[in-house]
PDB file of N, CA and C in Angstrom:
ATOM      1  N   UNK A   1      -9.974   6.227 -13.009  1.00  0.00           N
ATOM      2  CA  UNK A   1      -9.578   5.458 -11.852  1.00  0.00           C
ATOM      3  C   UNK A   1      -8.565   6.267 -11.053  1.00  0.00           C
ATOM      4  N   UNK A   2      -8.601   5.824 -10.047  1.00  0.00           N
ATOM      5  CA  UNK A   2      -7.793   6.733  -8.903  1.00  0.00           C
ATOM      6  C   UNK A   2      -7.151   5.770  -8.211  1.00  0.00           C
ATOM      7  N   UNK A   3      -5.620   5.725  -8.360  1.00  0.00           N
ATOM      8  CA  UNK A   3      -5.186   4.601  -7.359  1.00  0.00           C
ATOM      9  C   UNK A   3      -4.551   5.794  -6.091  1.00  0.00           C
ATOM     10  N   UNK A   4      -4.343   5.265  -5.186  1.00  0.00           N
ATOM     11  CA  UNK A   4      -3.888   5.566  -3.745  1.00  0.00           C
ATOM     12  C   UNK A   4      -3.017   5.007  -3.788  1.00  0.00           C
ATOM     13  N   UNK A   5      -1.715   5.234  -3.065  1.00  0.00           N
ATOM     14  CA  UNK A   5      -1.340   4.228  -2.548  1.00  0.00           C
ATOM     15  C   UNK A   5      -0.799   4.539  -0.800  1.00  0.00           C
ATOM     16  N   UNK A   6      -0.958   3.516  -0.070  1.00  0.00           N
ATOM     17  CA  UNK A   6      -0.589   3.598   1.363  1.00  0.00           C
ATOM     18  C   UNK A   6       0.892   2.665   1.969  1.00  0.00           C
ATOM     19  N   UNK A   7       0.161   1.981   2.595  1.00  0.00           N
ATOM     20  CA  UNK A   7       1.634   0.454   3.247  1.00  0.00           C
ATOM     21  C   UNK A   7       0.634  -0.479   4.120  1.00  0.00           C
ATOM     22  N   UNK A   8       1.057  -1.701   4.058  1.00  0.00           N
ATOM     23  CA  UNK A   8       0.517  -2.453   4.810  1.00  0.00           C
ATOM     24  C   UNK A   8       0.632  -1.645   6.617  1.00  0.00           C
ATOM     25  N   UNK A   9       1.517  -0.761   6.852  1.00  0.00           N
ATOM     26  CA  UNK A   9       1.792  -0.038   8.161  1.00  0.00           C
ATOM     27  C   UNK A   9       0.442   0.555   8.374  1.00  0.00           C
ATOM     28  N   UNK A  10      -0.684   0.711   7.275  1.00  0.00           N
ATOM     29  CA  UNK A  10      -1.853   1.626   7.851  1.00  0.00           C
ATOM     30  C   UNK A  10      -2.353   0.606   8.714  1.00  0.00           C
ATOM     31  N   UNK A  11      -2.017  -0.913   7.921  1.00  0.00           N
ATOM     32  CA  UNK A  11      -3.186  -1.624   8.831  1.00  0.00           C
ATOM     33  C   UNK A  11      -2.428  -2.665   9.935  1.00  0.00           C
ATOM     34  N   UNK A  12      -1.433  -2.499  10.374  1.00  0.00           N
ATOM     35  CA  UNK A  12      -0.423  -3.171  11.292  1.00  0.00           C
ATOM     36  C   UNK A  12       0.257  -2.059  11.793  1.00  0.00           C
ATOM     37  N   UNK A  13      -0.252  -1.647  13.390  1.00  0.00           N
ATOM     38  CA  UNK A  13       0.810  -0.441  13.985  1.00  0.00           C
ATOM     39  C   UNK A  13       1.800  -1.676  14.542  1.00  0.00           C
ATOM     40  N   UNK A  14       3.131  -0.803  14.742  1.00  0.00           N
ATOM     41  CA  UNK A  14       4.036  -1.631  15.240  1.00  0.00           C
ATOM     42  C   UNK A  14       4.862  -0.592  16.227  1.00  0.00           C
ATOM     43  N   UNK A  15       5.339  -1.220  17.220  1.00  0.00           N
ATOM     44  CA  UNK A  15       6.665  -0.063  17.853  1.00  0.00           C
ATOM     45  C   UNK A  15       7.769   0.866  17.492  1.00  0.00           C
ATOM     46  N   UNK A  16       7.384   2.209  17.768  1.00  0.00           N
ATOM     47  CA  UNK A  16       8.743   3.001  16.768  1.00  0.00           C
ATOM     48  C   UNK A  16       7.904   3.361  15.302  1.00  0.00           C
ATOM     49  N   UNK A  17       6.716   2.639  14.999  1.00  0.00           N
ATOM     50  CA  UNK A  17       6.275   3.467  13.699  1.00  0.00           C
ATOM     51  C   UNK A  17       5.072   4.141  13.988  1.00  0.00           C
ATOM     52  N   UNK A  18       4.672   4.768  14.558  1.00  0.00           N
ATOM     53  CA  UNK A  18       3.747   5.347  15.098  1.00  0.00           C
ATOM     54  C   UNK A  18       3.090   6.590  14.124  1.00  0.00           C
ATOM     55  N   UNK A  19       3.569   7.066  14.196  1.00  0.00           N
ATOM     56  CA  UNK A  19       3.539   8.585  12.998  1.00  0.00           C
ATOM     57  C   UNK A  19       3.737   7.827  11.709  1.00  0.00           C
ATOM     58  N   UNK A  20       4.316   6.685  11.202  1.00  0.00           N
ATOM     59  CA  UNK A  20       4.094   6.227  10.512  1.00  0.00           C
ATOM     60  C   UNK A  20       3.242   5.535   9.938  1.00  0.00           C
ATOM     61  N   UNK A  21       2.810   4.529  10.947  1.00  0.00           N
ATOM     62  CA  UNK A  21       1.234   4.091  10.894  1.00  0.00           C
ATOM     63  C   UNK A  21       0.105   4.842  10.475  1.00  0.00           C
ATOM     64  N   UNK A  22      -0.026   5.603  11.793  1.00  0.00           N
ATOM     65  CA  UNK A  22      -1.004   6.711  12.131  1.00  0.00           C
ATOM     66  C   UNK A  22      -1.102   7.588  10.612  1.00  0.00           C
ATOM     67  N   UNK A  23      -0.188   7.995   9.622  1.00  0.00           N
ATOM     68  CA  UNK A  23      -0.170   8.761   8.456  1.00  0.00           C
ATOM     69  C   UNK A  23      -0.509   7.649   6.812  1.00  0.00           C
ATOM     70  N   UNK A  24      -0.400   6.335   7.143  1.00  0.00           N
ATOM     71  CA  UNK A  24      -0.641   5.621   6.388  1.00  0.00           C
ATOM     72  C   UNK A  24      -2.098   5.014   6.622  1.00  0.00           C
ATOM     73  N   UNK A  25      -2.360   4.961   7.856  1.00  0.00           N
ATOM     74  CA  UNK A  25      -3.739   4.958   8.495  1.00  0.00           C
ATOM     75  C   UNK A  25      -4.885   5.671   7.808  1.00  0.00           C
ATOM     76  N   UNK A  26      -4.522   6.940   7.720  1.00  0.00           N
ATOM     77  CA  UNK A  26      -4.862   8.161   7.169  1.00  0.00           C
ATOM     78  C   UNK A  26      -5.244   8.298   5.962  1.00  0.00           C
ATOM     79  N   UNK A  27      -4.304   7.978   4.910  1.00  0.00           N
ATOM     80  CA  UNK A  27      -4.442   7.811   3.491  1.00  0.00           C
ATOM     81  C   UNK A  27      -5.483   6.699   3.364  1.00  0.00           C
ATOM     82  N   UNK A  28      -5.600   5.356   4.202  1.00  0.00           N
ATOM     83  CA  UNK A  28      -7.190   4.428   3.826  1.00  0.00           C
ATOM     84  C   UNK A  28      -7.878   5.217   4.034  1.00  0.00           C
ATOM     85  N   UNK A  29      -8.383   6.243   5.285  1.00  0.00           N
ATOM     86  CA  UNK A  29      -9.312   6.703   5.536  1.00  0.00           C
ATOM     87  C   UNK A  29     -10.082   7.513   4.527  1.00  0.00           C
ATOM     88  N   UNK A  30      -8.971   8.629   3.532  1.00  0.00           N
ATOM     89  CA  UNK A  30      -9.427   9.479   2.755  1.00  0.00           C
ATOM     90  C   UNK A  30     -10.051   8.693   1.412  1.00  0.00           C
ATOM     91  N   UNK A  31      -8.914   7.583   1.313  1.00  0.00           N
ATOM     92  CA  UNK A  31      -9.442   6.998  -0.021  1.00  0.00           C
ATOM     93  C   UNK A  31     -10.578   6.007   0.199  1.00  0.00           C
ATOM     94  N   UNK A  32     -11.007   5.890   1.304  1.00  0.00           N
ATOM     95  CA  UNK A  32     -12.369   5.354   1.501  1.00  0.00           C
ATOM     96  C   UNK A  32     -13.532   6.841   1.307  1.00  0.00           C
ATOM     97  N   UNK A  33     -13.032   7.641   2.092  1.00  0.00           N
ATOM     98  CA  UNK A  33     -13.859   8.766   1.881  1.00  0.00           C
ATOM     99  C   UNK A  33     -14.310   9.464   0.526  1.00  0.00           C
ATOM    100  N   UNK A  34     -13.090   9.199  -0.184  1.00  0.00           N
ATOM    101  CA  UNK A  34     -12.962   9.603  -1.795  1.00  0.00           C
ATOM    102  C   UNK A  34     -14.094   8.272  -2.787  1.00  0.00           C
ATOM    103  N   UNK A  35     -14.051   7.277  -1.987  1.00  0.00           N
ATOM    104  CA  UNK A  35     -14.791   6.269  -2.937  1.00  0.00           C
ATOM    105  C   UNK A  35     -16.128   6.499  -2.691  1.00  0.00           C
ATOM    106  N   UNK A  36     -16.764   6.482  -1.396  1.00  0.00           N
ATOM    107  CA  UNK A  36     -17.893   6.825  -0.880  1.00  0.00           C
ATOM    108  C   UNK A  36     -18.526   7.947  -1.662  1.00  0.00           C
ATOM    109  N   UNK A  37     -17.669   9.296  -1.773  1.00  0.00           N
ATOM    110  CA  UNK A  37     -18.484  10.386  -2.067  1.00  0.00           C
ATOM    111  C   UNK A  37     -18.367  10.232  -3.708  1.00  0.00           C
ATOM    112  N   UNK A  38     -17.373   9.495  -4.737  1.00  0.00           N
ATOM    113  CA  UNK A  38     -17.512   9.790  -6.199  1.00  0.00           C
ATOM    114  C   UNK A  38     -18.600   8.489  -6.478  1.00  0.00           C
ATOM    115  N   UNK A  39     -19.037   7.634  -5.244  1.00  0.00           N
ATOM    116  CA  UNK A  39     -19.872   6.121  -5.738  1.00  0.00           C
ATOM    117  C   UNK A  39     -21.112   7.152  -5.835  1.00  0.00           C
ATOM    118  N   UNK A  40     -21.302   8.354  -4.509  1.00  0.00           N
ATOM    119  CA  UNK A  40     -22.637   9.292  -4.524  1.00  0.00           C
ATOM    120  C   UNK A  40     -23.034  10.180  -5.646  1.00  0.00           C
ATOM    121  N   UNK A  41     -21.606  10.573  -6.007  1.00  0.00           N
ATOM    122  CA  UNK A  41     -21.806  11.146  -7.253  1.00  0.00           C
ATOM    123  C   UNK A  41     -21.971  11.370  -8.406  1.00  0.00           C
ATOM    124  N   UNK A  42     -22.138   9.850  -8.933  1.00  0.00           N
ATOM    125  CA  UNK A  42     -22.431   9.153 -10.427  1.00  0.00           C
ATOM    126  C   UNK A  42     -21.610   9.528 -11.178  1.00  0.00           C
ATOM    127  N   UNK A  43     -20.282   9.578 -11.064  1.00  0.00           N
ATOM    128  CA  UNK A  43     -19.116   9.992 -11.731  1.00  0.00           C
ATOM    129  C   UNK A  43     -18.359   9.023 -12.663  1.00  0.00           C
ATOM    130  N   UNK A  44     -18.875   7.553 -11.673  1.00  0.00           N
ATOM    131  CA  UNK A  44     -18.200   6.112 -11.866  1.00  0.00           C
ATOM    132  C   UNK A  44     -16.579   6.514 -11.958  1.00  0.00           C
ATOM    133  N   UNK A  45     -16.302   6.782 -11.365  1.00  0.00           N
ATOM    134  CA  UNK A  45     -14.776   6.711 -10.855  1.00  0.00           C
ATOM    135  C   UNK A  45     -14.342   6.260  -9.627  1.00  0.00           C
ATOM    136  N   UNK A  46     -13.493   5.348 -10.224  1.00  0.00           N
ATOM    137  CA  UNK A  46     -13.144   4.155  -9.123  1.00  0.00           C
ATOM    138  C   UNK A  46     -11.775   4.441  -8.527  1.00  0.00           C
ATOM    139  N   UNK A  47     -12.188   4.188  -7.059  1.00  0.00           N
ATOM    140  CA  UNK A  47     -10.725   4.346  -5.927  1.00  0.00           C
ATOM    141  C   UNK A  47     -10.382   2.947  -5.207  1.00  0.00           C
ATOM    142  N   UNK A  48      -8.510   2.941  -5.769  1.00  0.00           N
ATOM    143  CA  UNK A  48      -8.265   1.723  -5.143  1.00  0.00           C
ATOM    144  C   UNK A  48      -7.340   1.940  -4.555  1.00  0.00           C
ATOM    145  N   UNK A  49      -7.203   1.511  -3.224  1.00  0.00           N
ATOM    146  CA  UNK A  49      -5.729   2.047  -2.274  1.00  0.00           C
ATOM    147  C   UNK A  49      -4.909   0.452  -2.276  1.00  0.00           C
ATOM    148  N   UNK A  50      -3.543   0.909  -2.434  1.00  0.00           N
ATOM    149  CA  UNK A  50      -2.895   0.255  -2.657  1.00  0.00           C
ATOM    150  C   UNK A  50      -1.755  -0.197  -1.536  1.00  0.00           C
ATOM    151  N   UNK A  51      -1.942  -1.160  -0.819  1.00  0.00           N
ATOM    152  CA  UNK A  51      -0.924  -0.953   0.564  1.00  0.00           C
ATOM    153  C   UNK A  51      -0.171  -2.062   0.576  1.00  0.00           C
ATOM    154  N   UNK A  52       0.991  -1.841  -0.396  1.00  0.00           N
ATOM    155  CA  UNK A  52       2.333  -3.030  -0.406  1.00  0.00           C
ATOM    156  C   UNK A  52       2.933  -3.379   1.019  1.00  0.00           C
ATOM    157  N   UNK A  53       3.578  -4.402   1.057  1.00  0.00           N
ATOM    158  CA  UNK A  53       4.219  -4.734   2.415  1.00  0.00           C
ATOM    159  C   UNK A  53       5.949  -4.660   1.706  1.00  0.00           C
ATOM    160  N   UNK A  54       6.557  -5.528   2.353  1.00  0.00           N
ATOM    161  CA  UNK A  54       7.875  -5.113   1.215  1.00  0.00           C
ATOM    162  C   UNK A  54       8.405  -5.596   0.214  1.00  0.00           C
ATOM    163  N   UNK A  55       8.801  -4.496  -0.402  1.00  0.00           N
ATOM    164  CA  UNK A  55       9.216  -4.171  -1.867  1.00  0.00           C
ATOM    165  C   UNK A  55      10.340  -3.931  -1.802  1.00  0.00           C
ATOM    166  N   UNK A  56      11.323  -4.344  -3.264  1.00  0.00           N
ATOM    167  CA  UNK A  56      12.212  -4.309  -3.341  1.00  0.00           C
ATOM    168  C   UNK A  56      12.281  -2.777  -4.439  1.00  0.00           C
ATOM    169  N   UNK A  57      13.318  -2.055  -3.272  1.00  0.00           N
ATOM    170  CA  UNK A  57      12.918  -0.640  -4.036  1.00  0.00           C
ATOM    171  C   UNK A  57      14.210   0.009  -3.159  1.00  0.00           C
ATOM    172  N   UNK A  58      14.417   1.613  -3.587  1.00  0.00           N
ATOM    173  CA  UNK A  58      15.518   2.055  -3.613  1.00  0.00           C
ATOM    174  C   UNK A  58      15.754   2.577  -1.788  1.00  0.00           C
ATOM    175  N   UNK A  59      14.480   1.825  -1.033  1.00  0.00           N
ATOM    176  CA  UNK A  59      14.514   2.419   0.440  1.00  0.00           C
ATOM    177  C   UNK A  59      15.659   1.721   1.003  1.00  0.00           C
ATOM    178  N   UNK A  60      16.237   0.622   0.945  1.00  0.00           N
ATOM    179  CA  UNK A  60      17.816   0.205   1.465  1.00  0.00           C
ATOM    180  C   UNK A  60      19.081   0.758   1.174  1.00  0.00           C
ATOM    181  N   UNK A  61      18.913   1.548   0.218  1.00  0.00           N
ATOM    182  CA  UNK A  61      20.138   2.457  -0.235  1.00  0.00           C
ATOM    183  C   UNK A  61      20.290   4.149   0.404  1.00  0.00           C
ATOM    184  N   UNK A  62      19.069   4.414   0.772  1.00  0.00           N
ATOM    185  CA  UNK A  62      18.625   5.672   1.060  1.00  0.00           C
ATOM    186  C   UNK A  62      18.772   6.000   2.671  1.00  0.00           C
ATOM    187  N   UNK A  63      18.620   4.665   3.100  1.00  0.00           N
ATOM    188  CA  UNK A  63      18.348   4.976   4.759  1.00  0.00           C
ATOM    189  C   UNK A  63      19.893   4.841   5.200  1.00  0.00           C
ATOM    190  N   UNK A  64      19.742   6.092   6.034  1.00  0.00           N
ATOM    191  CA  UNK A  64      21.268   6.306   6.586  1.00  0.00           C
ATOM    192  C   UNK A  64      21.580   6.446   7.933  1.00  0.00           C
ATOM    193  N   UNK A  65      20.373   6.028   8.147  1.00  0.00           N
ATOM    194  CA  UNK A  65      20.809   5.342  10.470  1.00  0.00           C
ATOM    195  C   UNK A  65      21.223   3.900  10.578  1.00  0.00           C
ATOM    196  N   UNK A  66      22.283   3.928  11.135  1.00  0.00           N
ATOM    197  CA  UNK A  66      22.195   2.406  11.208  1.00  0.00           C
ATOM    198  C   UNK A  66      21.366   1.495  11.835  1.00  0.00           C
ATOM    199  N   UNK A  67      20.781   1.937  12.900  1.00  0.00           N
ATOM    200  CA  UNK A  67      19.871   1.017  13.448  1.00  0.00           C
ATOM    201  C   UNK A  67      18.683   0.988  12.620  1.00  0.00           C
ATOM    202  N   UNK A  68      18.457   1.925  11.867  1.00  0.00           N
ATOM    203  CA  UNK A  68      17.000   1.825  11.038  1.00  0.00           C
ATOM    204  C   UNK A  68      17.376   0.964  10.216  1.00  0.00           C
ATOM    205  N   UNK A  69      18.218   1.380   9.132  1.00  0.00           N
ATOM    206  CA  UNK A  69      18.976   0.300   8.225  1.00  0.00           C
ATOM    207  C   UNK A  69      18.927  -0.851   8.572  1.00  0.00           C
ATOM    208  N   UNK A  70      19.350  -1.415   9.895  1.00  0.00           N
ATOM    209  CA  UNK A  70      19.665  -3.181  10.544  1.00  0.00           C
ATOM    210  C   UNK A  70      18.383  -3.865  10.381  1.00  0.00           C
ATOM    211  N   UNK A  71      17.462  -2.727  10.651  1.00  0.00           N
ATOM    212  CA  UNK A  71      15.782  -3.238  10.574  1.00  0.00           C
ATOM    213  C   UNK A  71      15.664  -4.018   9.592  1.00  0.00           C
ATOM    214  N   UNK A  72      15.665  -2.689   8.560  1.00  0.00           N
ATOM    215  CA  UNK A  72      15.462  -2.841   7.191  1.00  0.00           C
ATOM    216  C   UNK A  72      16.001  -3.938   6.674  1.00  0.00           C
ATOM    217  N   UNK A  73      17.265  -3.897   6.666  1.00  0.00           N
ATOM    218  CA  UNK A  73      17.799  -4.899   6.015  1.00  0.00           C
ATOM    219  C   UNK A  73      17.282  -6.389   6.481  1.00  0.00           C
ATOM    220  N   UNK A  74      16.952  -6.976   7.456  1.00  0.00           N
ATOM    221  CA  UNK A  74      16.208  -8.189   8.173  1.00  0.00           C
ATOM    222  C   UNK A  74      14.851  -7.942   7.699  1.00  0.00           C
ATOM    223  N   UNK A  75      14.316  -7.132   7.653  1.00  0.00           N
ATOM    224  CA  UNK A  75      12.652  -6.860   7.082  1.00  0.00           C
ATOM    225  C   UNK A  75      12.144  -7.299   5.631  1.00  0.00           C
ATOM    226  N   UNK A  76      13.443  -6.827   4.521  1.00  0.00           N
ATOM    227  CA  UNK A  76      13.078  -6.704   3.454  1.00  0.00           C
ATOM    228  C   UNK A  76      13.948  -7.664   2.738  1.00  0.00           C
ATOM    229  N   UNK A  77      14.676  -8.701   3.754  1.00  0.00           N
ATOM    230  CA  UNK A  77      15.175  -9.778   3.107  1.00  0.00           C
ATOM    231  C   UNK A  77      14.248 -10.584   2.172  1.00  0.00           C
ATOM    232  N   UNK A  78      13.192 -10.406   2.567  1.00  0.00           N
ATOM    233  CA  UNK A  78      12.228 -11.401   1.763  1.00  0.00           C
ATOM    234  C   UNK A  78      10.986 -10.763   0.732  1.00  0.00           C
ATOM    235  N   UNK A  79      11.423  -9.118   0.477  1.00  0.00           N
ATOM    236  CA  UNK A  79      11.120  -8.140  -0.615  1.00  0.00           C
ATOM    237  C   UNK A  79      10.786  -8.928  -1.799  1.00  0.00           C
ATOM    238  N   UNK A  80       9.063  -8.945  -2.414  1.00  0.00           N
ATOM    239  CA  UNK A  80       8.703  -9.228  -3.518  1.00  0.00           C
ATOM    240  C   UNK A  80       9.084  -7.984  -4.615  1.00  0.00           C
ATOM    241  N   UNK A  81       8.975  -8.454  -5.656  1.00  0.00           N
ATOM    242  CA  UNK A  81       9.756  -7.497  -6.640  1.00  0.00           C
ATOM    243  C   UNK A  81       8.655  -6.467  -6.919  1.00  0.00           C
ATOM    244  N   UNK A  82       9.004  -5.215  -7.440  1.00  0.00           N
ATOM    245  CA  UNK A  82       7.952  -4.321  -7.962  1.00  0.00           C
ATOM    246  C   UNK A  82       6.943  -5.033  -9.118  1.00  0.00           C
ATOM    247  N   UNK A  83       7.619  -5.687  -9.962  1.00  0.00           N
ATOM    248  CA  UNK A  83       6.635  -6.494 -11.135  1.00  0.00           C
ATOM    249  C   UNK A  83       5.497  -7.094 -10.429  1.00  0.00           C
ATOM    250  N   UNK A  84       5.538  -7.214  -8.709  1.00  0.00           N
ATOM    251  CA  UNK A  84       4.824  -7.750  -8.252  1.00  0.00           C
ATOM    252  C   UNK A  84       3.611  -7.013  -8.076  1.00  0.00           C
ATOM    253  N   UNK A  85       3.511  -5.689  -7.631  1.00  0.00           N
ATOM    254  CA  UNK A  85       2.638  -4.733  -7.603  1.00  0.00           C
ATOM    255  C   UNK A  85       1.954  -4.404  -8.725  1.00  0.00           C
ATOM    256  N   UNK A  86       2.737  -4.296  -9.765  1.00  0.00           N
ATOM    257  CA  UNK A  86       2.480  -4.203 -11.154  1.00  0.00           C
ATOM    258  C   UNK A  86       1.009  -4.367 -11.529  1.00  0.00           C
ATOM    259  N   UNK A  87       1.527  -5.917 -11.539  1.00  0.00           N
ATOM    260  CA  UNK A  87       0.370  -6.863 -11.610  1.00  0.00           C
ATOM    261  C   UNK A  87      -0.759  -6.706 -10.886  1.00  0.00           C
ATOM    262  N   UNK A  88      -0.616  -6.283  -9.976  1.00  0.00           N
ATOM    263  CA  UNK A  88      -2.075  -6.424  -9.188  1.00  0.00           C
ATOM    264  C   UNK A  88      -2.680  -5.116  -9.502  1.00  0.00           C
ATOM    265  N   UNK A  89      -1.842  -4.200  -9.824  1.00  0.00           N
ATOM    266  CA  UNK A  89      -2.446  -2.387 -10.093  1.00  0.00           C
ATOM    267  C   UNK A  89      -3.378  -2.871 -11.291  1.00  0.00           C
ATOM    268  N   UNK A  90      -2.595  -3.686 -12.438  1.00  0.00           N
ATOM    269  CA  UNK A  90      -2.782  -4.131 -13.691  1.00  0.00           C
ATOM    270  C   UNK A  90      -4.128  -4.719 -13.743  1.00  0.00           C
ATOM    271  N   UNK A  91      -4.355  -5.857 -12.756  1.00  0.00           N
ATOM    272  CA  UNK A  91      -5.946  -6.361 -11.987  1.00  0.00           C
ATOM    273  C   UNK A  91      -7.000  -5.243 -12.331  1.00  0.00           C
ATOM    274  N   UNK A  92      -6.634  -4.701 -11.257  1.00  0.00           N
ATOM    275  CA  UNK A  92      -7.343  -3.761 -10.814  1.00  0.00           C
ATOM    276  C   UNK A  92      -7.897  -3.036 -11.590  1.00  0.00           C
ATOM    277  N   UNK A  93      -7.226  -2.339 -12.427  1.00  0.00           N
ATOM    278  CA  UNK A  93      -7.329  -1.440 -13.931  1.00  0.00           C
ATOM    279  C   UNK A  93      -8.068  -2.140 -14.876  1.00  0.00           C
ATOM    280  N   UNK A  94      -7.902  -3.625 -15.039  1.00  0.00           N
ATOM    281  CA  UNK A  94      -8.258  -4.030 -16.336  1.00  0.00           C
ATOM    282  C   UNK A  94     -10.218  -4.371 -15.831  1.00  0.00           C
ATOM    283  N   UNK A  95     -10.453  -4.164 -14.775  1.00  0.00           N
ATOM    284  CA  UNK A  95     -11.857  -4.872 -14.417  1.00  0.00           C
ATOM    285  C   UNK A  95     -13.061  -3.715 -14.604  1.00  0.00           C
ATOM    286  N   UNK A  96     -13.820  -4.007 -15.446  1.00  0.00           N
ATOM    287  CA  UNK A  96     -15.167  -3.301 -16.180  1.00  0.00           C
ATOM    288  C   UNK A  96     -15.571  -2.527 -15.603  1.00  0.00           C
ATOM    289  N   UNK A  97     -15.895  -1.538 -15.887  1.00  0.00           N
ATOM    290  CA  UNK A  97     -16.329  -0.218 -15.544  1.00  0.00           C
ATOM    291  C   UNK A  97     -17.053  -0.251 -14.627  1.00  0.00           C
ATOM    292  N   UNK A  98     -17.924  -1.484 -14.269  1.00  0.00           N
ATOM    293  CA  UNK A  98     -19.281  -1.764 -12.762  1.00  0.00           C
ATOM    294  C   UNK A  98     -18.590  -2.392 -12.021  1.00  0.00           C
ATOM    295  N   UNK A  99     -17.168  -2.718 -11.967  1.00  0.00           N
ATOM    296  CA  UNK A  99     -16.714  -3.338 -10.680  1.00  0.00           C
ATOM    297  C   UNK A  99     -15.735  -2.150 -10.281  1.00  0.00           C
ATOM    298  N   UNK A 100     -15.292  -2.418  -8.890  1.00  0.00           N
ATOM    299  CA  UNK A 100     -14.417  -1.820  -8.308  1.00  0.00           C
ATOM    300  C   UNK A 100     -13.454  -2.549  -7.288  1.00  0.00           C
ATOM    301  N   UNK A 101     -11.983  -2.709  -7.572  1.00  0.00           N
ATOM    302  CA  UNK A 101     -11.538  -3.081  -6.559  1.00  0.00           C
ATOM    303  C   UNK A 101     -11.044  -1.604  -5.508  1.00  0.00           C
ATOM    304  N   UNK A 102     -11.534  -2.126  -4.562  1.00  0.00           N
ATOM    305  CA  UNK A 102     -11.200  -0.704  -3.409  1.00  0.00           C
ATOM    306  C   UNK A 102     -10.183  -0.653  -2.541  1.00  0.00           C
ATOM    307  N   UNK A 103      -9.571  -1.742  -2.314  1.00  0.00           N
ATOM    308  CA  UNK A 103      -8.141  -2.017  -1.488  1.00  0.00           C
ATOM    309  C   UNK A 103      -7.859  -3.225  -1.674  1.00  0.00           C
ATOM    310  N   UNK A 104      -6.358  -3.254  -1.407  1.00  0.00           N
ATOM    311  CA  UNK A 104      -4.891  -4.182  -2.210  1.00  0.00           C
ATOM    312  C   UNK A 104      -4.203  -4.319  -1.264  1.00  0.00           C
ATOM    313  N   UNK A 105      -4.085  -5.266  -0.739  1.00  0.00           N
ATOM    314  CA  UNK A 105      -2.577  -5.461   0.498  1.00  0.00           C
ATOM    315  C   UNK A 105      -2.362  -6.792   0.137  1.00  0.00           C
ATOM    316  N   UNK A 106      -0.676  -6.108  -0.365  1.00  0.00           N
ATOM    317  CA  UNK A 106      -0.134  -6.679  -1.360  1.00  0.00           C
ATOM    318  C   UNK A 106       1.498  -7.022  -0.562  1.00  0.00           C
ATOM    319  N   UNK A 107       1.796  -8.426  -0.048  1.00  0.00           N
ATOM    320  CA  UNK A 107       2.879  -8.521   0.351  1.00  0.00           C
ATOM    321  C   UNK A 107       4.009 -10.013  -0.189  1.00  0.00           C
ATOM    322  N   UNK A 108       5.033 -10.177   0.600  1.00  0.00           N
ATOM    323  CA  UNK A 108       5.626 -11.370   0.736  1.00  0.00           C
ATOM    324  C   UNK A 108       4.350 -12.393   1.435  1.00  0.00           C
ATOM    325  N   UNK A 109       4.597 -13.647   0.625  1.00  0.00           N
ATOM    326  CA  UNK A 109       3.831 -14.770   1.356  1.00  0.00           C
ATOM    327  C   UNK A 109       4.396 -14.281   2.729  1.00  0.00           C
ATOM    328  N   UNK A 110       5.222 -14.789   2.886  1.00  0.00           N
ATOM    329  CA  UNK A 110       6.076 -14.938   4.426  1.00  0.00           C
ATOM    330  C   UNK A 110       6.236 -13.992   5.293  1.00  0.00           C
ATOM    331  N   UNK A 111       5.773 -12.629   5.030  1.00  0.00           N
ATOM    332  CA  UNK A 111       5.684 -11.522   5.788  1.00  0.00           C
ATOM    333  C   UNK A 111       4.322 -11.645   6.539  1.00  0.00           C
ATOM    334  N   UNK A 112       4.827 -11.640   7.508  1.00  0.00           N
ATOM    335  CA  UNK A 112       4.053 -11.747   8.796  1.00  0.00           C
ATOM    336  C   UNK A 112       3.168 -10.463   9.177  1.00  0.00           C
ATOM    337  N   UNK A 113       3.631  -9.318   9.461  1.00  0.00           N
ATOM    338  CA  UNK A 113       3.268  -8.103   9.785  1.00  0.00           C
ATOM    339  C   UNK A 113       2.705  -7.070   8.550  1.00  0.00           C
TER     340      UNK A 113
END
């Protein structure tokens, strides 16, 4: 199995994330491309891209603009926990060799974007 992982940003452009989008955009594209050509190749190896929305993770400690930070901090007030991802990778992994889950967008109920 092959997990990917991307951001819900591949599939929601927003203002100011542009290059961000556009590069998370990118990563569905390949790992669609990657599933397509190993489904052709009787390899049975399965690709699942993984595109969390927010997570509670070490990106609020790290960011050091304040205006990016102000974002952040209002954005990720409502950050599901990593155990949350966990679980769904965990899904994903545990399902029989003839299924495939192929993409995961994985967020807060309440996150909008």
């Amino acid at each position: 199995m092959l997990l990917i992982f991307s951001s819900v940003a591949g599939h929601n452009i927003y203002p100011g994330g542009t290059v961000y989008c556009g590069t998370k955009h990118a990563v569905r594209a390949i790992s669609e491309g990657l599933r397509q050509e190993e489904a052709m190749s009787g390899t049975n190896i399965r690709v699942t891209n993984v595109s969390p929305g927010a997570v509670n993770s070490e990106l609020l400690e790290t960011t050091t603009d304040p205006e990016s930070k102000s974002g952040l901090d209002e954005f990720y007030k409502t950050a599901i926990d990593a155990d949350s991802i966990a679980r769904a990778i965990a899904f994903a992994i545990e399902q029989p060799s003839d299924v495939a889950i192929n993409e995961m967008i994985i967020r807060p109920t309440v996150q909008v974007g």
